[in-house]
PDB file of N, CA and C in Angstrom:
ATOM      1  N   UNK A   1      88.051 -37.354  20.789  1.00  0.00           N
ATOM      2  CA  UNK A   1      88.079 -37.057  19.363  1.00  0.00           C
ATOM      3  C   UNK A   1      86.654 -36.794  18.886  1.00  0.00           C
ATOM      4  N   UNK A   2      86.318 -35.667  18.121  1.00  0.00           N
ATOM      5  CA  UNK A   2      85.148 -35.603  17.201  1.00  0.00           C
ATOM      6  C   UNK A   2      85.112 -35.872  15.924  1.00  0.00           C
ATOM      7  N   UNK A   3      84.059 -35.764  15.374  1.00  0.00           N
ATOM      8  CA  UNK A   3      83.555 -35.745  13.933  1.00  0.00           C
ATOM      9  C   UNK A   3      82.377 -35.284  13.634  1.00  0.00           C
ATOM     10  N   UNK A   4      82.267 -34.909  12.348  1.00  0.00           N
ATOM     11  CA  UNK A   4      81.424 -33.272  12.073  1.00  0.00           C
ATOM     12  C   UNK A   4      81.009 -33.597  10.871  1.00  0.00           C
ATOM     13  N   UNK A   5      80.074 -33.306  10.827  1.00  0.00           N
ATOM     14  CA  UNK A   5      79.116 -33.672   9.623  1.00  0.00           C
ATOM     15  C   UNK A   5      77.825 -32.345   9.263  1.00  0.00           C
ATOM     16  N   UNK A   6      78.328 -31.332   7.774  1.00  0.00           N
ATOM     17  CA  UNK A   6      77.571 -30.750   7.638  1.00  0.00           C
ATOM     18  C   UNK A   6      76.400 -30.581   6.544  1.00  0.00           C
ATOM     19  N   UNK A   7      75.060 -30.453   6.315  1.00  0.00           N
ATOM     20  CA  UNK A   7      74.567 -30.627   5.158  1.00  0.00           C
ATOM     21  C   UNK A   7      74.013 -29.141   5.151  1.00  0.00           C
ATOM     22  N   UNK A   8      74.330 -28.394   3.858  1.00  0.00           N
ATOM     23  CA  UNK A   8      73.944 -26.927   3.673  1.00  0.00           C
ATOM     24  C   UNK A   8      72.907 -27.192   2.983  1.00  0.00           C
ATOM     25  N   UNK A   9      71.628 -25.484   2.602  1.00  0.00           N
ATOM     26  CA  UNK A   9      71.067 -25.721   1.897  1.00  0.00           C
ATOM     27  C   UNK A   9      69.846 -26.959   1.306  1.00  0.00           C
ATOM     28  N   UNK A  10      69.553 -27.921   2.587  1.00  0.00           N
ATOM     29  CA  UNK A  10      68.449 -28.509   2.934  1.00  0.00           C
ATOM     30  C   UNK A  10      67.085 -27.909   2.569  1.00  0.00           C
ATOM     31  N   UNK A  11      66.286 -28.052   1.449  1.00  0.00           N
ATOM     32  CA  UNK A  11      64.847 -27.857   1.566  1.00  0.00           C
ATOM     33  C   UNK A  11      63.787 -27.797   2.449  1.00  0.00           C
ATOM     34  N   UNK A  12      64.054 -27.485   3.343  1.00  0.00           N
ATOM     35  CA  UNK A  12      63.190 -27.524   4.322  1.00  0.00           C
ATOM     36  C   UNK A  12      63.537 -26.862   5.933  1.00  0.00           C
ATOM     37  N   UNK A  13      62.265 -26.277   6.136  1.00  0.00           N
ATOM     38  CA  UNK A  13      62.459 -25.083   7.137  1.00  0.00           C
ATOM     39  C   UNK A  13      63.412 -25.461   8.641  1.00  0.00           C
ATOM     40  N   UNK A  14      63.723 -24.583   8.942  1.00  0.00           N
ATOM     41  CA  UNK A  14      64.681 -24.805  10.283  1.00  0.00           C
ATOM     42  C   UNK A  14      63.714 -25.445  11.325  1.00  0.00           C
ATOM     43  N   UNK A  15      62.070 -24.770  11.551  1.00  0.00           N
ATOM     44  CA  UNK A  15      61.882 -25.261  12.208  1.00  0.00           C
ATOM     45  C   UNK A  15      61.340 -26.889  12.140  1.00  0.00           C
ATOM     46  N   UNK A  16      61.209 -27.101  10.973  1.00  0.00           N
ATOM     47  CA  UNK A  16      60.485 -28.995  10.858  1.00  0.00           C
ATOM     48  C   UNK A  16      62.016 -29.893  11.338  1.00  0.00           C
ATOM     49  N   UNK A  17      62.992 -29.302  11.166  1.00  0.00           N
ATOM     50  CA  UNK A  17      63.906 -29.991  11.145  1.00  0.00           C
ATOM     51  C   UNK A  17      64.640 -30.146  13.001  1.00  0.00           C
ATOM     52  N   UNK A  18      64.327 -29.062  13.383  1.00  0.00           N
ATOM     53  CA  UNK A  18      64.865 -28.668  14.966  1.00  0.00           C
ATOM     54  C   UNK A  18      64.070 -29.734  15.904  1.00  0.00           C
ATOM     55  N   UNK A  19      62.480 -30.106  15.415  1.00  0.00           N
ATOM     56  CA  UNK A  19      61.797 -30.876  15.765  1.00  0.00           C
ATOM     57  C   UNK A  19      62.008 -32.508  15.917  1.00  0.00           C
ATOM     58  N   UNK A  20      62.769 -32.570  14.704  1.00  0.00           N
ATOM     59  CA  UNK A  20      63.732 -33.803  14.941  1.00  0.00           C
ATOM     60  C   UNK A  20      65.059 -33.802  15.652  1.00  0.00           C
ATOM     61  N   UNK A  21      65.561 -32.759  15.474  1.00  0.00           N
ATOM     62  CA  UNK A  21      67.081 -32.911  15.918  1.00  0.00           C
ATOM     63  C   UNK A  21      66.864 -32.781  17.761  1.00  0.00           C
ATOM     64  N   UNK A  22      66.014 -32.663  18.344  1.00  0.00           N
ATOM     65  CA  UNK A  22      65.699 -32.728  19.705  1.00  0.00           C
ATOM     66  C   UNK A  22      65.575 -33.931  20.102  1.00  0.00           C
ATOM     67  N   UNK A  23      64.910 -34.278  19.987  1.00  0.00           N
ATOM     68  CA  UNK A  23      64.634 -35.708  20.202  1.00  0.00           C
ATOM     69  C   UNK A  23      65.755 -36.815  20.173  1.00  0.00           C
ATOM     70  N   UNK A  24      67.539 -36.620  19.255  1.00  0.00           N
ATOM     71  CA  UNK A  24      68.475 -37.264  18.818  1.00  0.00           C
ATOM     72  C   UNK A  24      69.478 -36.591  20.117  1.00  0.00           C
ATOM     73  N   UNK A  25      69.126 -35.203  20.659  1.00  0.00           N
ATOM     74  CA  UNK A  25      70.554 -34.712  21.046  1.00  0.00           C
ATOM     75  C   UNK A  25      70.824 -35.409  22.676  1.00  0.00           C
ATOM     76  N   UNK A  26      72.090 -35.649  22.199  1.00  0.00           N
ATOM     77  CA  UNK A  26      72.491 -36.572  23.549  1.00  0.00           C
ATOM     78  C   UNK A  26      72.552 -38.178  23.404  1.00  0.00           C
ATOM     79  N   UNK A  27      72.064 -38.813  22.605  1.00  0.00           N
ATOM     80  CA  UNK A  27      71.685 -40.115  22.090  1.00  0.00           C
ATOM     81  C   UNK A  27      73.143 -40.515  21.557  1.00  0.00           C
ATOM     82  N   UNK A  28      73.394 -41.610  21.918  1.00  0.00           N
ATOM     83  CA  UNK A  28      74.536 -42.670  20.723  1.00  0.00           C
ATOM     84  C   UNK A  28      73.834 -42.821  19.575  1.00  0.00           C
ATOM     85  N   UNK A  29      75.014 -42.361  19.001  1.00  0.00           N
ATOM     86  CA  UNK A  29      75.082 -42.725  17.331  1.00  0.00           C
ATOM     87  C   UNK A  29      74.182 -44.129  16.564  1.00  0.00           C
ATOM     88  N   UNK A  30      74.085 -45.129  17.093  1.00  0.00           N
ATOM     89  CA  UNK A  30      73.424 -46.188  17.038  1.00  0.00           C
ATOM     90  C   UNK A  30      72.018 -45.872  17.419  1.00  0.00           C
ATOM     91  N   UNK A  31      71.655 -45.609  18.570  1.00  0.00           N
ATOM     92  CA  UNK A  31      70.710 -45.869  18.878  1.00  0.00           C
ATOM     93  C   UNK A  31      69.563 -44.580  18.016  1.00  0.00           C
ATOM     94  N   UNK A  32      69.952 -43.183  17.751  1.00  0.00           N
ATOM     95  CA  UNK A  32      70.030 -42.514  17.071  1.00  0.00           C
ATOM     96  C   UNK A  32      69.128 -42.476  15.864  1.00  0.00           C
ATOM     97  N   UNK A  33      70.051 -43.669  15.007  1.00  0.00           N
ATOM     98  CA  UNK A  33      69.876 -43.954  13.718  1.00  0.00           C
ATOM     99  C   UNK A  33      68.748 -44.946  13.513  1.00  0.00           C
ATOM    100  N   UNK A  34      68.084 -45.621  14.812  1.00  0.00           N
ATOM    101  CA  UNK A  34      67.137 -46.619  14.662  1.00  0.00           C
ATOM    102  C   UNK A  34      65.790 -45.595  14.971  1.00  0.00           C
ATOM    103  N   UNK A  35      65.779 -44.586  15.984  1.00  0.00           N
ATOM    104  CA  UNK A  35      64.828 -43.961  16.166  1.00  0.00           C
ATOM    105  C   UNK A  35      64.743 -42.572  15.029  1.00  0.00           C
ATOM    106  N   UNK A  36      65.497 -42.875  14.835  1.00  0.00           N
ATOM    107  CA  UNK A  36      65.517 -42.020  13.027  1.00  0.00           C
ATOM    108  C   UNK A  36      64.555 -42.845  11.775  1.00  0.00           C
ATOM    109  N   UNK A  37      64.557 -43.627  12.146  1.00  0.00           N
ATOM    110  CA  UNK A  37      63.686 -44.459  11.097  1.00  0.00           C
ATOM    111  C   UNK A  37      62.530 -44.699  11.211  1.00  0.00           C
ATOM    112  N   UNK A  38      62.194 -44.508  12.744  1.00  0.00           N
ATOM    113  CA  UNK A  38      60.795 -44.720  12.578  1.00  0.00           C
ATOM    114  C   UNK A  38      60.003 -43.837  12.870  1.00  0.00           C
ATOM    115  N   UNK A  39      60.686 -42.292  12.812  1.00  0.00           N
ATOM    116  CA  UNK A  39      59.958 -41.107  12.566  1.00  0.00           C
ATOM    117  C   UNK A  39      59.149 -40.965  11.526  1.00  0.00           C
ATOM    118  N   UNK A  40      58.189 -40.127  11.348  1.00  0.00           N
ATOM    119  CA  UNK A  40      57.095 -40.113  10.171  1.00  0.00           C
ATOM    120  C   UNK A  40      57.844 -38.209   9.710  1.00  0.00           C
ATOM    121  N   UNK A  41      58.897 -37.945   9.917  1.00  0.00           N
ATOM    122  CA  UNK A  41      58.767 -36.691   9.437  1.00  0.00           C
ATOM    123  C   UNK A  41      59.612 -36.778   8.269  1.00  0.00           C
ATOM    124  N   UNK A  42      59.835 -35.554   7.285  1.00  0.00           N
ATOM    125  CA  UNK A  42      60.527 -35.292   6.168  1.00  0.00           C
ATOM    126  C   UNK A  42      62.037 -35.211   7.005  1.00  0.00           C
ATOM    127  N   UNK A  43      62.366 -34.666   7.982  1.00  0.00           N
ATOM    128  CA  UNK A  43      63.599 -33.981   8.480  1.00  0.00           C
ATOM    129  C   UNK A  43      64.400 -35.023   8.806  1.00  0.00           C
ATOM    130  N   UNK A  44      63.850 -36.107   9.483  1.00  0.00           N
ATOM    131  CA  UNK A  44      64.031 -37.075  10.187  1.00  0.00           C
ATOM    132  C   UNK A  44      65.535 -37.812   8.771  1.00  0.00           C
ATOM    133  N   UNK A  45      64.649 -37.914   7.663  1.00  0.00           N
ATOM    134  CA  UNK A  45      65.720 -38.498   6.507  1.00  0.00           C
ATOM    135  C   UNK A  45      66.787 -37.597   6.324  1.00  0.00           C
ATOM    136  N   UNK A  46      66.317 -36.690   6.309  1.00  0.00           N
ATOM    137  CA  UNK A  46      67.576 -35.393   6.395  1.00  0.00           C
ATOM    138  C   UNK A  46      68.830 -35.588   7.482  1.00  0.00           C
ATOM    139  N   UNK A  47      68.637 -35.747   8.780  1.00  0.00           N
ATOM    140  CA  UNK A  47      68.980 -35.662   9.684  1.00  0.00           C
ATOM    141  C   UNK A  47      70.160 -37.190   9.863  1.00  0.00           C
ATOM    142  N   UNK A  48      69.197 -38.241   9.381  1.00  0.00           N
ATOM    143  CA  UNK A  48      69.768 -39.467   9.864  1.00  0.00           C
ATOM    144  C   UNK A  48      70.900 -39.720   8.207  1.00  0.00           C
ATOM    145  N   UNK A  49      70.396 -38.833   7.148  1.00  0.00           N
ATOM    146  CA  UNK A  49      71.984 -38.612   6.331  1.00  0.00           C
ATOM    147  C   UNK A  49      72.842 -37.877   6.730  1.00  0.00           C
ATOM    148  N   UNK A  50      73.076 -36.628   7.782  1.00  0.00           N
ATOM    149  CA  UNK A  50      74.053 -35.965   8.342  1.00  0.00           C
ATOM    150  C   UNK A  50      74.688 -36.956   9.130  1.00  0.00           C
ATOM    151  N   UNK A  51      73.613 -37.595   9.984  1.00  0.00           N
ATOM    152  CA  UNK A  51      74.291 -38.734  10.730  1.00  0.00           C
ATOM    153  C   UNK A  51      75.057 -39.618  10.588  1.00  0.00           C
ATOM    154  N   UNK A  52      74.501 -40.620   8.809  1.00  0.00           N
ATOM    155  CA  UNK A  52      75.281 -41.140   8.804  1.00  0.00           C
ATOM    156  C   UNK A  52      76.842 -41.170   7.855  1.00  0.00           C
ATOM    157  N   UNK A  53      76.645 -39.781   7.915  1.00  0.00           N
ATOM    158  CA  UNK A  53      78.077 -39.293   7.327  1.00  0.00           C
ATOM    159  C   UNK A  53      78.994 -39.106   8.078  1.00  0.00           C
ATOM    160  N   UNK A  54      78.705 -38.452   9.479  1.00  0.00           N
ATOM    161  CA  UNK A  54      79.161 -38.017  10.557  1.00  0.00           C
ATOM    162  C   UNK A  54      79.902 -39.164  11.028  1.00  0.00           C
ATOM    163  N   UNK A  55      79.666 -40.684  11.205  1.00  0.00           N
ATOM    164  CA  UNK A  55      79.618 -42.030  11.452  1.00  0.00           C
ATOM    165  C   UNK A  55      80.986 -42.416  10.602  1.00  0.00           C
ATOM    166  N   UNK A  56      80.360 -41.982   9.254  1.00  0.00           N
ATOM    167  CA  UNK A  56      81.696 -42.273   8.360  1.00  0.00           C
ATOM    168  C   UNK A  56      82.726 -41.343   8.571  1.00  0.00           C
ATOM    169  N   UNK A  57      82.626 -39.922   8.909  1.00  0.00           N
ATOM    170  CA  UNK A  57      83.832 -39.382   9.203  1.00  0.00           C
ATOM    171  C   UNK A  57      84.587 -40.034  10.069  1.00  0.00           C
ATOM    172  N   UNK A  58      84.144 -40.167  11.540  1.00  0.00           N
ATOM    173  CA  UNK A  58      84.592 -40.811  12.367  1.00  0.00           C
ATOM    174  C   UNK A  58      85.505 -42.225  12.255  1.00  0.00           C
ATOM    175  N   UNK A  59      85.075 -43.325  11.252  1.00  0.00           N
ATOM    176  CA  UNK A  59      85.529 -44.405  10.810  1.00  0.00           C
ATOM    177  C   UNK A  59      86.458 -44.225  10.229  1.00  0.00           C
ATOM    178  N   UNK A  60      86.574 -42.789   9.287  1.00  0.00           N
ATOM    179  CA  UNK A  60      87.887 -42.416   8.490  1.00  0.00           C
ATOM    180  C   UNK A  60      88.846 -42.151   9.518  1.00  0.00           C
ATOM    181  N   UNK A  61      88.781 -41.288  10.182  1.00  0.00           N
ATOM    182  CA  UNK A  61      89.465 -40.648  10.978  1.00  0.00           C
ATOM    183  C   UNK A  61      89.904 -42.065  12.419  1.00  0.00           C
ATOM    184  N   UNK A  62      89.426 -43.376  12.330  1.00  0.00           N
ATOM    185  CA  UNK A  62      89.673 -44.277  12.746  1.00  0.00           C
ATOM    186  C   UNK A  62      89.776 -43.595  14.438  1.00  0.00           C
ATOM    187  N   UNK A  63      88.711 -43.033  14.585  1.00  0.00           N
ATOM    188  CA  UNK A  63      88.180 -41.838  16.247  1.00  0.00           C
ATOM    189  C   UNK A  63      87.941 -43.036  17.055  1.00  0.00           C
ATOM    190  N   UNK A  64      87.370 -43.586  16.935  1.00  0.00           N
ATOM    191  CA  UNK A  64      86.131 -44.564  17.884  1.00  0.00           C
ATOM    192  C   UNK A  64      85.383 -45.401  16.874  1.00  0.00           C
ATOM    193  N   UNK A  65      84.563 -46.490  18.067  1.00  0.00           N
ATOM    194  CA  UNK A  65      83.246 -47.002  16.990  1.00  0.00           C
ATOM    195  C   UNK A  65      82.355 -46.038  16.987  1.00  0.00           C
ATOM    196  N   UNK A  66      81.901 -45.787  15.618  1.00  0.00           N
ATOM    197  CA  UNK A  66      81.317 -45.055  15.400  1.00  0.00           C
ATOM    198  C   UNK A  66      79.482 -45.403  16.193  1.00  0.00           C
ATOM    199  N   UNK A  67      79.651 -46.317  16.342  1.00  0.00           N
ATOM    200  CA  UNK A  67      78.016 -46.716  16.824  1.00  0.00           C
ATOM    201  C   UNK A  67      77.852 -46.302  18.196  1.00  0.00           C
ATOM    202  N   UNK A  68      78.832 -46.612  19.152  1.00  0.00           N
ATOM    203  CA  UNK A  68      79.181 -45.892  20.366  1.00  0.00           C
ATOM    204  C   UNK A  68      79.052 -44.406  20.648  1.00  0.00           C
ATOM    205  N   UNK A  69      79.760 -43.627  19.573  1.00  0.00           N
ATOM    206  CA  UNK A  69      79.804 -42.302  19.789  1.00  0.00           C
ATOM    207  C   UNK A  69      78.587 -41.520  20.635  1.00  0.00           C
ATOM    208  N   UNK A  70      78.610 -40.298  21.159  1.00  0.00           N
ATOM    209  CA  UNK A  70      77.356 -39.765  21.731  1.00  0.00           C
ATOM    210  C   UNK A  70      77.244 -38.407  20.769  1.00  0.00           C
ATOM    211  N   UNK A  71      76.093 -38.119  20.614  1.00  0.00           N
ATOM    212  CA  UNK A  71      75.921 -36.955  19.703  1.00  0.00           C
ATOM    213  C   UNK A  71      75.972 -35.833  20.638  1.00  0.00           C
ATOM    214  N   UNK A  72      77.012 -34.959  20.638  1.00  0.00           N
ATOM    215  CA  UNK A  72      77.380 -33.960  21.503  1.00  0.00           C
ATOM    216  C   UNK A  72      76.803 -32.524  21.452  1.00  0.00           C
ATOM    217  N   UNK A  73      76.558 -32.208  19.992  1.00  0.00           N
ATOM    218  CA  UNK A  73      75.820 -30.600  19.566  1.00  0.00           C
ATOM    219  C   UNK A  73      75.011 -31.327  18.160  1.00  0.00           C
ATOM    220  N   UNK A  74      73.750 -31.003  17.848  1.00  0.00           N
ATOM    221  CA  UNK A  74      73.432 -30.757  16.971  1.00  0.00           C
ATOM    222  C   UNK A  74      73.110 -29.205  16.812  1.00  0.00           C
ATOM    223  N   UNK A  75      72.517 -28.524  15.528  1.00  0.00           N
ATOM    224  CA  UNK A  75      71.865 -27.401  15.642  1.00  0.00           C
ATOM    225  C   UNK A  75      71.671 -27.009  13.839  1.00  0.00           C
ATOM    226  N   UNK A  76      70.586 -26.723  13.713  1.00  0.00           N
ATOM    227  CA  UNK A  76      70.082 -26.066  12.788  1.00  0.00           C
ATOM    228  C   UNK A  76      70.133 -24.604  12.214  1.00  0.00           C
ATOM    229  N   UNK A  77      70.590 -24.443  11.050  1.00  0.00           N
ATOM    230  CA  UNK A  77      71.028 -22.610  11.070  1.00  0.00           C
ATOM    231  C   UNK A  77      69.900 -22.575  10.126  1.00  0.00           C
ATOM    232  N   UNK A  78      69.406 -21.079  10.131  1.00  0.00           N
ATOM    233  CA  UNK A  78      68.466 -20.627   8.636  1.00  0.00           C
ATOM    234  C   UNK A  78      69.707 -20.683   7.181  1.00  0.00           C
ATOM    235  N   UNK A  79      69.011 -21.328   6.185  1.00  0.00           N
ATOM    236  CA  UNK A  79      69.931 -20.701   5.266  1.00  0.00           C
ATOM    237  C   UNK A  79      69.174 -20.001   4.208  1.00  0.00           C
ATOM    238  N   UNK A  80      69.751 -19.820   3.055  1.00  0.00           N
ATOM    239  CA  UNK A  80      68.891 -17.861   2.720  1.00  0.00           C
ATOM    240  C   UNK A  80      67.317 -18.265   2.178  1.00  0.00           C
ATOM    241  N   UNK A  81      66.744 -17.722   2.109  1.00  0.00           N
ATOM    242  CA  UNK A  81      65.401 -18.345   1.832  1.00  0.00           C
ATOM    243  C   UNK A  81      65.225 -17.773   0.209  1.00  0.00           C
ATOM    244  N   UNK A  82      64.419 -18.852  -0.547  1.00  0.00           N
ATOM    245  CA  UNK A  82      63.776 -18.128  -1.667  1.00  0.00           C
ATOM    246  C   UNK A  82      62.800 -17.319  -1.904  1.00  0.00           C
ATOM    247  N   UNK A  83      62.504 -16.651  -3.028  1.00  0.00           N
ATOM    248  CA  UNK A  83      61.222 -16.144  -2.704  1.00  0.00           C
ATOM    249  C   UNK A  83      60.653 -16.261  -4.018  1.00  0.00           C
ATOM    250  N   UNK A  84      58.831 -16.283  -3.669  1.00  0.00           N
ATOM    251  CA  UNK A  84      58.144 -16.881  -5.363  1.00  0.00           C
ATOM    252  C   UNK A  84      57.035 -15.852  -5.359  1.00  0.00           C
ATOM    253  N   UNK A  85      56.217 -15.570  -6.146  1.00  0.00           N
ATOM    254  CA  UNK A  85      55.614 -14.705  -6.406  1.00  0.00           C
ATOM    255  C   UNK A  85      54.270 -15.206  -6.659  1.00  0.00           C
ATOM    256  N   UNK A  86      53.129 -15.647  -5.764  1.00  0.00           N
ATOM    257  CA  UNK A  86      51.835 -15.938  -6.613  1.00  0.00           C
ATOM    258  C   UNK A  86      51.472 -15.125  -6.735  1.00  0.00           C
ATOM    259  N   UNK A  87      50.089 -15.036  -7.789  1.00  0.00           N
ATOM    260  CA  UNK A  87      48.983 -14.381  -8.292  1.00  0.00           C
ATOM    261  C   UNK A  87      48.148 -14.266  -7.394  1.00  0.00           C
ATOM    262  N   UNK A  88      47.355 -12.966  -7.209  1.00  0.00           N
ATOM    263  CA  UNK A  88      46.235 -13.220  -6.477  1.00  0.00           C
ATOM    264  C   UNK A  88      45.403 -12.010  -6.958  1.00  0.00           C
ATOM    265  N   UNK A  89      44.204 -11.863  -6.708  1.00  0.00           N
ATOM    266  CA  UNK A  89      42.938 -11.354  -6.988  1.00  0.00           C
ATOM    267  C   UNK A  89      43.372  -9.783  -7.416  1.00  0.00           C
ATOM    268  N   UNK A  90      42.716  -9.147  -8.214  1.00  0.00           N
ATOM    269  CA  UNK A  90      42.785  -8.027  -8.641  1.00  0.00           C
ATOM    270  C   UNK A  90      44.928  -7.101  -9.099  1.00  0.00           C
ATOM    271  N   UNK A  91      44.888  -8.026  -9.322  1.00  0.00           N
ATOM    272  CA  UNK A  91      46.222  -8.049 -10.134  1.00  0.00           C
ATOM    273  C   UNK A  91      47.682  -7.495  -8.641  1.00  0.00           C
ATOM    274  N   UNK A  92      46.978  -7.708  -7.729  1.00  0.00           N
ATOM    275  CA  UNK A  92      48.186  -8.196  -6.048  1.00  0.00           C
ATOM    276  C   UNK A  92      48.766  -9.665  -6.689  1.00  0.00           C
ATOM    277  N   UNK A  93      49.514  -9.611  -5.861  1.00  0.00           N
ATOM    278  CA  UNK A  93      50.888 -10.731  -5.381  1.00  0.00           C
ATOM    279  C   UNK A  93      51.053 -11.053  -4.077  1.00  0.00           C
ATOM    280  N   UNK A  94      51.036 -12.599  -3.777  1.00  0.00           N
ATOM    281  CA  UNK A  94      51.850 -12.756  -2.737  1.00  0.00           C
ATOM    282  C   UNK A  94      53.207 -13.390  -2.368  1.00  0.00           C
ATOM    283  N   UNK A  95      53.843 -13.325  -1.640  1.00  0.00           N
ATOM    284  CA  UNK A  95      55.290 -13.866  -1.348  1.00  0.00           C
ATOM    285  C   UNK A  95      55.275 -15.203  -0.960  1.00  0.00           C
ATOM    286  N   UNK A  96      55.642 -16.174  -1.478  1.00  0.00           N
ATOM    287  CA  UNK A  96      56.047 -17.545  -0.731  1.00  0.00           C
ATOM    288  C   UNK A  96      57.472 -17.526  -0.317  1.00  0.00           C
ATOM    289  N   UNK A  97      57.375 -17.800   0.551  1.00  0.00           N
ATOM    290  CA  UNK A  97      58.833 -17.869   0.877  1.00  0.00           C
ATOM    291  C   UNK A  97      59.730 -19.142   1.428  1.00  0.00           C
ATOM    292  N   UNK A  98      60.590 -19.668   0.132  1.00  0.00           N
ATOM    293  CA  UNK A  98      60.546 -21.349  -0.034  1.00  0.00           C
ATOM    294  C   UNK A  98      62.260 -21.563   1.370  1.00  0.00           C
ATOM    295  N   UNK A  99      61.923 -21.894   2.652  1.00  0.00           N
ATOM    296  CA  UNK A  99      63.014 -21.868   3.364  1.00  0.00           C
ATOM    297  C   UNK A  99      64.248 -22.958   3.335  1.00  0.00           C
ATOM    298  N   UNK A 100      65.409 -22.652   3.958  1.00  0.00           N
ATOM    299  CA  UNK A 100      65.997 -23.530   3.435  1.00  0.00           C
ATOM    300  C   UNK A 100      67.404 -23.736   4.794  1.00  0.00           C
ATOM    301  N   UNK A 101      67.811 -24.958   5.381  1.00  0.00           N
ATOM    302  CA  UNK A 101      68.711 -24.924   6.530  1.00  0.00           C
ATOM    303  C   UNK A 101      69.834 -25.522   6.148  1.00  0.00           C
ATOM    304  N   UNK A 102      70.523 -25.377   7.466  1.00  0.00           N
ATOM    305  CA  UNK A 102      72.060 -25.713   7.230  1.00  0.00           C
ATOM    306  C   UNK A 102      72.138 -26.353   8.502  1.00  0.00           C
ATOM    307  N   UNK A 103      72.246 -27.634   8.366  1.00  0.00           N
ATOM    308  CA  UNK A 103      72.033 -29.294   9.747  1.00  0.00           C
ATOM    309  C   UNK A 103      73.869 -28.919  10.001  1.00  0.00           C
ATOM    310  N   UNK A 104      73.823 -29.109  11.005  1.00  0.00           N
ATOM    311  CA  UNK A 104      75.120 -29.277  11.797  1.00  0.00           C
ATOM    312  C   UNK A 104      75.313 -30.360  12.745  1.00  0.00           C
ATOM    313  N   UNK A 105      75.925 -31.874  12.788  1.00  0.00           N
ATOM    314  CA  UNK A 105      76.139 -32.284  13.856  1.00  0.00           C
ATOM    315  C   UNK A 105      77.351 -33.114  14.429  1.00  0.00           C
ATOM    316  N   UNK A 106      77.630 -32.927  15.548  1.00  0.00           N
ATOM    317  CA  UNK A 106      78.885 -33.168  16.005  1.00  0.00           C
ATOM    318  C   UNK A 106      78.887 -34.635  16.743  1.00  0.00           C
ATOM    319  N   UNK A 107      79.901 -35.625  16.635  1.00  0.00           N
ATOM    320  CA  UNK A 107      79.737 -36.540  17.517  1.00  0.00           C
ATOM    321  C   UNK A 107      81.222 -36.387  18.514  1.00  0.00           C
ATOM    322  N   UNK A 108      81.446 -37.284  19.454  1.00  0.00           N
ATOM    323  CA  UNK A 108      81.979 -37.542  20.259  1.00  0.00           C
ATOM    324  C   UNK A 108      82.109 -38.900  21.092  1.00  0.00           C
ATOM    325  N   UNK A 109      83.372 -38.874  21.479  1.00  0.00           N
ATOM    326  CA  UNK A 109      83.427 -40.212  22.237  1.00  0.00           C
ATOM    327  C   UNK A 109      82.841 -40.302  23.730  1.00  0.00           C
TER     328      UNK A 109
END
């Protein structure tokens, strides 16, 4: 049995976030969520709330213990990016371009 946990539209770029989700793939759900905490990154909080939703799906769906589970796929999609306009010297512009992902992760027994 699985359970699936998605968060769209995340502030923050695919790649800060892929950087964490490596480090989790393959890991039990438990063990997971402890080395989620003592990351120093922004993604890391991101990541370990997909998680622990994913946890609660599973509990709904009365799948498994959820602490047991093994994290089977994660993966990070681009989602659409913004775009901002600074000022710059002699009346040019430049593009910021504010990115934004879509966390995907799957558990399993």
């Amino acid at each position: 049995m699985e359970s699936k946990s998605i968060l769209k539209y995340a502030r923050i770029s695919p790649r800060k976030v892929r950087r964490v989700t490596s480090l989790i793939k393959g890991k039990k759900a438990g063990d997971a969520m402890i080395s989620l905490q003592f990351l120093p990154h922004k993604g890391s909080k991101m990541v370990s709330k997909v998680l622990k939703s994913a946890m609660a799906n599973a509990e709904q769906k009365k799948a498994a213990d959820p602490e047991s589970m093994k994290i089977s796929k994660v993966f990070v999609d681009q989602g659409p990016t913004m775009k901002r306009m600074m000022p710059r010297a002699m009346g040019r512009a430049d593009v910021i371009r504010k990115r934004t992902s879509h966390i995907t992760l799957i558990l399993e027994d």
